[in-house]
PDB file of N, CA and C in Angstrom:
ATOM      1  N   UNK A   1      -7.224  67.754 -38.689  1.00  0.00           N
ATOM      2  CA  UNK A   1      -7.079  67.777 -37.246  1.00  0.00           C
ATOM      3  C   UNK A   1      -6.939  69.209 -36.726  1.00  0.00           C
ATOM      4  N   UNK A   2      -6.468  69.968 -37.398  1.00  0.00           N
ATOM      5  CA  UNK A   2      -5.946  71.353 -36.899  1.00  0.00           C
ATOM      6  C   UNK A   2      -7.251  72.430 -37.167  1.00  0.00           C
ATOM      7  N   UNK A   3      -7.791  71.918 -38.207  1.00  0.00           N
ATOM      8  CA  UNK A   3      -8.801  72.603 -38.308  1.00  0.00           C
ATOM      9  C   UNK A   3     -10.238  72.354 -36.983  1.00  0.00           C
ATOM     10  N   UNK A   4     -10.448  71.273 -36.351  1.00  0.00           N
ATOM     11  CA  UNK A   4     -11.173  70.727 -35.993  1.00  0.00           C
ATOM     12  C   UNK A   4     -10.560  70.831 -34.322  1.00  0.00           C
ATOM     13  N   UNK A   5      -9.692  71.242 -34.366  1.00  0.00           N
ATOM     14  CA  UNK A   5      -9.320  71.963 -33.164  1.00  0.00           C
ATOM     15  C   UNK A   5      -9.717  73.285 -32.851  1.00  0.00           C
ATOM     16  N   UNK A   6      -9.096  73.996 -33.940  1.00  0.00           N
ATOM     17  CA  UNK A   6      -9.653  75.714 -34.063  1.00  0.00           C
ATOM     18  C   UNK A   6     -11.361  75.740 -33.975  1.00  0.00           C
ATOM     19  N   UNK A   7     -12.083  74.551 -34.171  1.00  0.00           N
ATOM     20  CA  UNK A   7     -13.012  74.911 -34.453  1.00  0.00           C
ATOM     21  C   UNK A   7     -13.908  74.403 -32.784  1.00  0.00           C
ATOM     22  N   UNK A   8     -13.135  73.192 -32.421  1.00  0.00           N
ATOM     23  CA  UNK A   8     -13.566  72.915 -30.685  1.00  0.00           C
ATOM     24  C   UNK A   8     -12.998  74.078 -29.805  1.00  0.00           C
ATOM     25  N   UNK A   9     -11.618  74.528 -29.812  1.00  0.00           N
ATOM     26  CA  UNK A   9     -10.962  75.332 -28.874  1.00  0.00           C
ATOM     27  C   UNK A   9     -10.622  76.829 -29.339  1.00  0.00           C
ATOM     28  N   UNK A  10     -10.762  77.053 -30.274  1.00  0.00           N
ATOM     29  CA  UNK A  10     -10.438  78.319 -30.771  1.00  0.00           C
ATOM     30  C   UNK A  10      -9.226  78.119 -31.786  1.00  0.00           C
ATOM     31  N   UNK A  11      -8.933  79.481 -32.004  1.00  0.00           N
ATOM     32  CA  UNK A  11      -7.564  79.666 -32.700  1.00  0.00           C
ATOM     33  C   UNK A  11      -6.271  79.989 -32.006  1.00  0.00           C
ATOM     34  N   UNK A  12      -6.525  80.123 -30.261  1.00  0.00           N
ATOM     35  CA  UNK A  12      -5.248  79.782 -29.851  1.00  0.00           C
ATOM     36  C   UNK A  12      -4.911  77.984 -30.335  1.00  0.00           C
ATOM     37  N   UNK A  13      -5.814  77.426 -30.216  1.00  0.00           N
ATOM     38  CA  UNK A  13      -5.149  76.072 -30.099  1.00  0.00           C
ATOM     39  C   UNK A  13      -4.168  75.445 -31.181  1.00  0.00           C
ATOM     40  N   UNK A  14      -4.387  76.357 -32.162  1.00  0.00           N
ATOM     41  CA  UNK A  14      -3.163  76.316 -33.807  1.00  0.00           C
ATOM     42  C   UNK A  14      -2.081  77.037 -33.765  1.00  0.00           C
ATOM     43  N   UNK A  15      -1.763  78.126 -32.484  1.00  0.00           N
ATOM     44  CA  UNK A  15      -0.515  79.145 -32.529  1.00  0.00           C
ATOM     45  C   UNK A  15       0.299  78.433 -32.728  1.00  0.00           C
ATOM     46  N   UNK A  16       0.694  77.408 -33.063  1.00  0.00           N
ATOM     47  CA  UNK A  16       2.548  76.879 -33.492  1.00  0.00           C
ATOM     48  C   UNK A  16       2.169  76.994 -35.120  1.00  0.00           C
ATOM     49  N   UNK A  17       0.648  76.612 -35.821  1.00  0.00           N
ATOM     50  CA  UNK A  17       0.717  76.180 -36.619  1.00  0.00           C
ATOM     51  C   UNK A  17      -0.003  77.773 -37.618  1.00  0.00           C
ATOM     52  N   UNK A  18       0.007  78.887 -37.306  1.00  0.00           N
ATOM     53  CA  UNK A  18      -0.555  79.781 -37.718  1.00  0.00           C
ATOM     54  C   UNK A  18       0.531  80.779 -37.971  1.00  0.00           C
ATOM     55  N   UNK A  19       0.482  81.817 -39.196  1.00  0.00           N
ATOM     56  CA  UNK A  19       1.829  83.156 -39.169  1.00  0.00           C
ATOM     57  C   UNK A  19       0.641  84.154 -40.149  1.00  0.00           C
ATOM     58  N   UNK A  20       1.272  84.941 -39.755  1.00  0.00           N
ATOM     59  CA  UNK A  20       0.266  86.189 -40.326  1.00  0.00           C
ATOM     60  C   UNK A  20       1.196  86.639 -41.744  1.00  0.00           C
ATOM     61  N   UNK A  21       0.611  87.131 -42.540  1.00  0.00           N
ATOM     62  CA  UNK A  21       0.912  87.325 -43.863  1.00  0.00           C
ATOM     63  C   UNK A  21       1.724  89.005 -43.673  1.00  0.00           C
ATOM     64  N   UNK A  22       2.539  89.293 -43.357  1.00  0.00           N
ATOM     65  CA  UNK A  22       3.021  90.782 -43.667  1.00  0.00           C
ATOM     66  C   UNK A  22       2.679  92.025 -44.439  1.00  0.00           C
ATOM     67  N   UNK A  23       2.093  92.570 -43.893  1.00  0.00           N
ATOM     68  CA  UNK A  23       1.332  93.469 -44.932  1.00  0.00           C
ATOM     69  C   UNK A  23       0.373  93.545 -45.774  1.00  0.00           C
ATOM     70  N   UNK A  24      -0.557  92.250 -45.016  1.00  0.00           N
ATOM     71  CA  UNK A  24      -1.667  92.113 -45.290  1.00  0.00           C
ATOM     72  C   UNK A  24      -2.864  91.623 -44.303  1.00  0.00           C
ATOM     73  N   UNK A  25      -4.174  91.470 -44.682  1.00  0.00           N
ATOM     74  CA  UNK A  25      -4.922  91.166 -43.664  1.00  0.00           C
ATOM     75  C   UNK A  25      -5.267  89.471 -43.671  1.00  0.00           C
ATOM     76  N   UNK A  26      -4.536  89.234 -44.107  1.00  0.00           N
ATOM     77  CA  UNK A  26      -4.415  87.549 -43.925  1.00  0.00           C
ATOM     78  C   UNK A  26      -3.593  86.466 -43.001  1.00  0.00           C
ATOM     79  N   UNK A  27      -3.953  85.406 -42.686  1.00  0.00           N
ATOM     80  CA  UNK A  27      -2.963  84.547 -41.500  1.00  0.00           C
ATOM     81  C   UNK A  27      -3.091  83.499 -42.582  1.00  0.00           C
ATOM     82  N   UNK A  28      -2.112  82.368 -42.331  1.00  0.00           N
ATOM     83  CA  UNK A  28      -1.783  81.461 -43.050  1.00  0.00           C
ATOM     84  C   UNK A  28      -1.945  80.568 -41.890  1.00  0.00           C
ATOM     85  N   UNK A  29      -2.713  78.949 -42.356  1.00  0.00           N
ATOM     86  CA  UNK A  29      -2.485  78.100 -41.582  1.00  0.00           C
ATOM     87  C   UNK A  29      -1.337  77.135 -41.995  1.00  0.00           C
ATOM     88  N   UNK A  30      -0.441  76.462 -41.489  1.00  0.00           N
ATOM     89  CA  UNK A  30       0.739  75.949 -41.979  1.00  0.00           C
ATOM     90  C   UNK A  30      -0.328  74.115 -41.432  1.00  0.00           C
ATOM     91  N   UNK A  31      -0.005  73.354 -42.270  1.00  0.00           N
ATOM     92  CA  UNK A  31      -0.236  71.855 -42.108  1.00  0.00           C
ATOM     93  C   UNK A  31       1.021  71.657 -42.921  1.00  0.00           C
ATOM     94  N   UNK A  32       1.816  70.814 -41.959  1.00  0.00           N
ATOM     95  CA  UNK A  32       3.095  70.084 -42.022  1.00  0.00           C
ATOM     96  C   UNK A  32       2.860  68.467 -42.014  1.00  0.00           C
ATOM     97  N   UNK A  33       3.894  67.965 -43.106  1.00  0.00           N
ATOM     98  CA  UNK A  33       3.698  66.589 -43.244  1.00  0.00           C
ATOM     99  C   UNK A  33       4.351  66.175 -44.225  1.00  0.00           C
ATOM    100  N   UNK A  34       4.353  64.950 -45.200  1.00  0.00           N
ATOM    101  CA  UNK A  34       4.553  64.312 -46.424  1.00  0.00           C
ATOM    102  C   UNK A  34       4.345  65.454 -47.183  1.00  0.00           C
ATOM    103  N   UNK A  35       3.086  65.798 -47.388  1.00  0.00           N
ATOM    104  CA  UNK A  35       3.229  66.897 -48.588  1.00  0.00           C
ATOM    105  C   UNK A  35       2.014  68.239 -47.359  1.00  0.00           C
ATOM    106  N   UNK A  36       3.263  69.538 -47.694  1.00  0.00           N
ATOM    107  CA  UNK A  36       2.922  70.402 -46.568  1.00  0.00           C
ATOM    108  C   UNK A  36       1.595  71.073 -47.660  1.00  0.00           C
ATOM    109  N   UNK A  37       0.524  71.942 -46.878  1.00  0.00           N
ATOM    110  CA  UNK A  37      -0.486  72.325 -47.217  1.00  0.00           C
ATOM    111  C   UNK A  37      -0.413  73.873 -46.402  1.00  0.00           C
ATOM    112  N   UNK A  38      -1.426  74.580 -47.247  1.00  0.00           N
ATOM    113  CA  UNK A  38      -1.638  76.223 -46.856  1.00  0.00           C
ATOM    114  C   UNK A  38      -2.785  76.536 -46.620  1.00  0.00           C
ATOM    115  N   UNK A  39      -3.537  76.788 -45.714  1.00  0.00           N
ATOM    116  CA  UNK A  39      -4.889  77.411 -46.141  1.00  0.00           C
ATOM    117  C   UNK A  39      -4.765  79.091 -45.330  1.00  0.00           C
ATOM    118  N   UNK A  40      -5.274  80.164 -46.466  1.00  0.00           N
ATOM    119  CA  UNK A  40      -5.256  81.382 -46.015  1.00  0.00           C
ATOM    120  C   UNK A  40      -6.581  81.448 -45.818  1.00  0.00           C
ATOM    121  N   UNK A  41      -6.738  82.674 -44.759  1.00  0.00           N
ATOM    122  CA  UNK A  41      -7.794  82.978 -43.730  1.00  0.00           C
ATOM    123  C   UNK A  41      -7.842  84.252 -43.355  1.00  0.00           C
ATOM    124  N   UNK A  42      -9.243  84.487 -43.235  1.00  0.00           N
ATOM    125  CA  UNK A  42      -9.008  85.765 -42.228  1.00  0.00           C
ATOM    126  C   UNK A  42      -9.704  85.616 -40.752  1.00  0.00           C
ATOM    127  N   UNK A  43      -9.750  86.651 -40.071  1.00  0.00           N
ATOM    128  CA  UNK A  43     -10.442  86.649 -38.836  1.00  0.00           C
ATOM    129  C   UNK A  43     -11.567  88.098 -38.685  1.00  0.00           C
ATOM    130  N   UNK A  44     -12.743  87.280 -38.959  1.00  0.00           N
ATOM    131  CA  UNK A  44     -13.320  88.054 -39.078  1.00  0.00           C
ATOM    132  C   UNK A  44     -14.537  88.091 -37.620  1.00  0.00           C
ATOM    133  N   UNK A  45     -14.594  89.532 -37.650  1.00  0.00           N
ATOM    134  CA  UNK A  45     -15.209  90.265 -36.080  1.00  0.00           C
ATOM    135  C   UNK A  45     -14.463  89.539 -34.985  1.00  0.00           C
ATOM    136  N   UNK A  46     -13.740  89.068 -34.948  1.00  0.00           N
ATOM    137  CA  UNK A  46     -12.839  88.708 -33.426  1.00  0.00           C
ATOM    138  C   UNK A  46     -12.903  87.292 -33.438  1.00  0.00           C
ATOM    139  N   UNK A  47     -14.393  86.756 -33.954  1.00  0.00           N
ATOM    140  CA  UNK A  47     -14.453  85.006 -33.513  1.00  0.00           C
ATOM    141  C   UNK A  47     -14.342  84.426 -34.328  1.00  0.00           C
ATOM    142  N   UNK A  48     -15.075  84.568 -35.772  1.00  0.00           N
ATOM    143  CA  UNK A  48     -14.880  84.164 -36.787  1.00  0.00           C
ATOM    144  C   UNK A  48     -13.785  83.355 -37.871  1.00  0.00           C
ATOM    145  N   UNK A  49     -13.539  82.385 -37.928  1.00  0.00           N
ATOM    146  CA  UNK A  49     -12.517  82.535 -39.517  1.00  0.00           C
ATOM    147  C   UNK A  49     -13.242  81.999 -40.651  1.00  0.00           C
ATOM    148  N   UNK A  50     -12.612  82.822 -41.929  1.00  0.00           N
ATOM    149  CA  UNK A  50     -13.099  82.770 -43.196  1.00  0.00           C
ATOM    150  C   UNK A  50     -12.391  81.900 -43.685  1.00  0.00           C
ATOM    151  N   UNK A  51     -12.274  80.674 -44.411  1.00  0.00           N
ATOM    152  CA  UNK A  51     -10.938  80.185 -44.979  1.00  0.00           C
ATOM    153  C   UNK A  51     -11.240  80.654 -46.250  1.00  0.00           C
ATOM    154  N   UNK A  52     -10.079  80.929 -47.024  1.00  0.00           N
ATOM    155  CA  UNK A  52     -10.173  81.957 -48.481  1.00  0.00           C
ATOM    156  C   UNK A  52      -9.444  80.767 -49.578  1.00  0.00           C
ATOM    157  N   UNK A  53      -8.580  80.371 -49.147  1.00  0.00           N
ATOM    158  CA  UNK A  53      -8.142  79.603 -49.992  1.00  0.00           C
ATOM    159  C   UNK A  53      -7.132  78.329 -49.682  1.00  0.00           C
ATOM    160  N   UNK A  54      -6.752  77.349 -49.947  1.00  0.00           N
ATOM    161  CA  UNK A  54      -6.033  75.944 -49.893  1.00  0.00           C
ATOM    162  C   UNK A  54      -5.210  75.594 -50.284  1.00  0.00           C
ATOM    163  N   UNK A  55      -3.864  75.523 -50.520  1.00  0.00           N
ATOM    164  CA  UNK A  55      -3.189  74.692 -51.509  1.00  0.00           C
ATOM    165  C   UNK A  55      -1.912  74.282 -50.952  1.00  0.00           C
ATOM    166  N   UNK A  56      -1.314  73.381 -51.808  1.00  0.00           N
ATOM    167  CA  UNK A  56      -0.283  72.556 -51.345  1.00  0.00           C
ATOM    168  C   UNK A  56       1.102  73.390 -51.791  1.00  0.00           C
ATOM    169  N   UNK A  57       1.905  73.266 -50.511  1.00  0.00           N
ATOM    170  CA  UNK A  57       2.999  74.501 -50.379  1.00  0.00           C
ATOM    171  C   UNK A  57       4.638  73.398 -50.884  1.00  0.00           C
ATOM    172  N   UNK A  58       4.796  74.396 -52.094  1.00  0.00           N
ATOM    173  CA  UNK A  58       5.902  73.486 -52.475  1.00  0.00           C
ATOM    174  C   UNK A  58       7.284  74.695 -52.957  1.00  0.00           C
ATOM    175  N   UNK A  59       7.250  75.865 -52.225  1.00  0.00           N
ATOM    176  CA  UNK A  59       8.283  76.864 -52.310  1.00  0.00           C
ATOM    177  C   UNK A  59       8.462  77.289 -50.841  1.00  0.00           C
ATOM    178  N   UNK A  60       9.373  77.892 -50.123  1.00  0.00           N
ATOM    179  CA  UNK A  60       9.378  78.505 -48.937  1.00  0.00           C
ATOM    180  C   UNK A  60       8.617  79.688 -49.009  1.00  0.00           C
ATOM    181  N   UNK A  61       8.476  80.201 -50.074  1.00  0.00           N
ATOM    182  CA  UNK A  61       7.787  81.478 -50.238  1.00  0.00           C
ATOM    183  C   UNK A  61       6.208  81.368 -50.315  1.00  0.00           C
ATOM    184  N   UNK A  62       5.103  81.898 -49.861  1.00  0.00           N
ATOM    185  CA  UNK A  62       3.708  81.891 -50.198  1.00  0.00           C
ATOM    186  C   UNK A  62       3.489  82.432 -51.298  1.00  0.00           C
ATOM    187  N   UNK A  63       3.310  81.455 -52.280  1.00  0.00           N
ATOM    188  CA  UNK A  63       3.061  82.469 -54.038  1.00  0.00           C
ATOM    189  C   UNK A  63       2.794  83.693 -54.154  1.00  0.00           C
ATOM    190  N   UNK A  64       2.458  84.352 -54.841  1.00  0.00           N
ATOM    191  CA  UNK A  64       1.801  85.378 -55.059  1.00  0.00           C
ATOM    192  C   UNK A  64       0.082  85.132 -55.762  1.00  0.00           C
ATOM    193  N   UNK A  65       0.409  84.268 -56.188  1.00  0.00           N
ATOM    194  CA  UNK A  65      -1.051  83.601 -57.275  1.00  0.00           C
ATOM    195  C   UNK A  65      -1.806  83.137 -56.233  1.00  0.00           C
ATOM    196  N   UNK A  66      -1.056  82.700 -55.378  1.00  0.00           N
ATOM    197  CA  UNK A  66      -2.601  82.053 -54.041  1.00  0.00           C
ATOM    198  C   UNK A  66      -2.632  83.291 -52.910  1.00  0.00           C
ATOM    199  N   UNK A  67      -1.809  84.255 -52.837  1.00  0.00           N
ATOM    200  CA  UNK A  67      -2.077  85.269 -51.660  1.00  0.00           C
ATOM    201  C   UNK A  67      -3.425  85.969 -53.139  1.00  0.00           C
ATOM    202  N   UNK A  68      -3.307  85.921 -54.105  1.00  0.00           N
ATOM    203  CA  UNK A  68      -4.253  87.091 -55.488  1.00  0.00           C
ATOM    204  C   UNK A  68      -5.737  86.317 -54.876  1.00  0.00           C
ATOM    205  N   UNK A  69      -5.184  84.686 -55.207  1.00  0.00           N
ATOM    206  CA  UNK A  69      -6.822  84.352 -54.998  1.00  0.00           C
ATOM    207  C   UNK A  69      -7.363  84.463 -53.926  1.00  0.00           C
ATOM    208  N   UNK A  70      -6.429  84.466 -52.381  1.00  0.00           N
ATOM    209  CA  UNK A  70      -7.290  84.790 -51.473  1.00  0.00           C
ATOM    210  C   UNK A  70      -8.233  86.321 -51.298  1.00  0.00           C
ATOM    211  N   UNK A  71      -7.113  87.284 -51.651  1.00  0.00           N
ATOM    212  CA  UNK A  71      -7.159  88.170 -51.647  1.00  0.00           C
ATOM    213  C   UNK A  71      -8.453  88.706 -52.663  1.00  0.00           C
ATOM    214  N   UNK A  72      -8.606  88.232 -53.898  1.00  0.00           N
ATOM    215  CA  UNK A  72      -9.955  88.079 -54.139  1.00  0.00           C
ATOM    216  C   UNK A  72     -11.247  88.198 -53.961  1.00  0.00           C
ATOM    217  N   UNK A  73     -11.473  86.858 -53.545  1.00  0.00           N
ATOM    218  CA  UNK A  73     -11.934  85.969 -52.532  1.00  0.00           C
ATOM    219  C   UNK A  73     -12.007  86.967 -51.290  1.00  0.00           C
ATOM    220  N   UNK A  74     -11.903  87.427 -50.891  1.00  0.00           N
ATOM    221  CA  UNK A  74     -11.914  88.603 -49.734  1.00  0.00           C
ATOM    222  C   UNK A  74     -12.685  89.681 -50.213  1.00  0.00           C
ATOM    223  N   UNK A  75     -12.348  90.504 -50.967  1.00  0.00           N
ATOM    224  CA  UNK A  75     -12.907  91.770 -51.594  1.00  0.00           C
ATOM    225  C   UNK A  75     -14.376  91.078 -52.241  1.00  0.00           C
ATOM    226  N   UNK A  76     -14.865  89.811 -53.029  1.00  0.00           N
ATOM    227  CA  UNK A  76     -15.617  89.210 -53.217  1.00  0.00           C
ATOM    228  C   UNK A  76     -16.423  89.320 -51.551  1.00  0.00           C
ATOM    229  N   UNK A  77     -16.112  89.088 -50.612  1.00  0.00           N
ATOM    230  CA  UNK A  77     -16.792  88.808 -49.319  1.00  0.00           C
ATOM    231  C   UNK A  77     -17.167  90.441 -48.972  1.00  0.00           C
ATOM    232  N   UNK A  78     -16.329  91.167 -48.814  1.00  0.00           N
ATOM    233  CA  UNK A  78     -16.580  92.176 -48.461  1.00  0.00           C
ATOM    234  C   UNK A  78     -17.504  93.201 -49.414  1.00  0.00           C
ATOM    235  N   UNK A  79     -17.759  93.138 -50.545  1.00  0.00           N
ATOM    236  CA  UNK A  79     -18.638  93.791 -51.431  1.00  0.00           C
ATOM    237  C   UNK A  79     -20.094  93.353 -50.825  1.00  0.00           C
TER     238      UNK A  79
END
């Protein structure tokens, strides 16, 4: 649903459900529920989003192993 919003109205329409990664060039989408979910992203040229990677969030903290694979996954895009 959240995705399919961002994708009719933009990416204001997810600001409750979006946080930017600190010190990096990534935003996190937050999907809340039974079992909460992550997908990292970037924003690319202003309109764009890339989704980089997916997974199901079961620490308060964003791993480090899924910020590596997005992060990846990025440098992969950008080469």
């Amino acid at each position: 649903m959240i995705i399919k919003n961002i994708n009719e109205f933009g990416l204001i329409s997810a600001i409750p459900h979006l946080k930017k990664l600190s010190g990096l060039p990534l935003w996190e989408i937050r999907i809340l529920g039974k079992e909460s979910a992550r997908i990292l992203y970037v924003n690319k040229d202003g309109e764009k989003i890339v989704l980089l990677h997916a997974f199901k969030k079961k620490t308060n903290k964003t791993p480090k192993k899924e910020i590596n694979i997005a992060v990846g996954r990025l440098n992969e895009l950008l080469s």
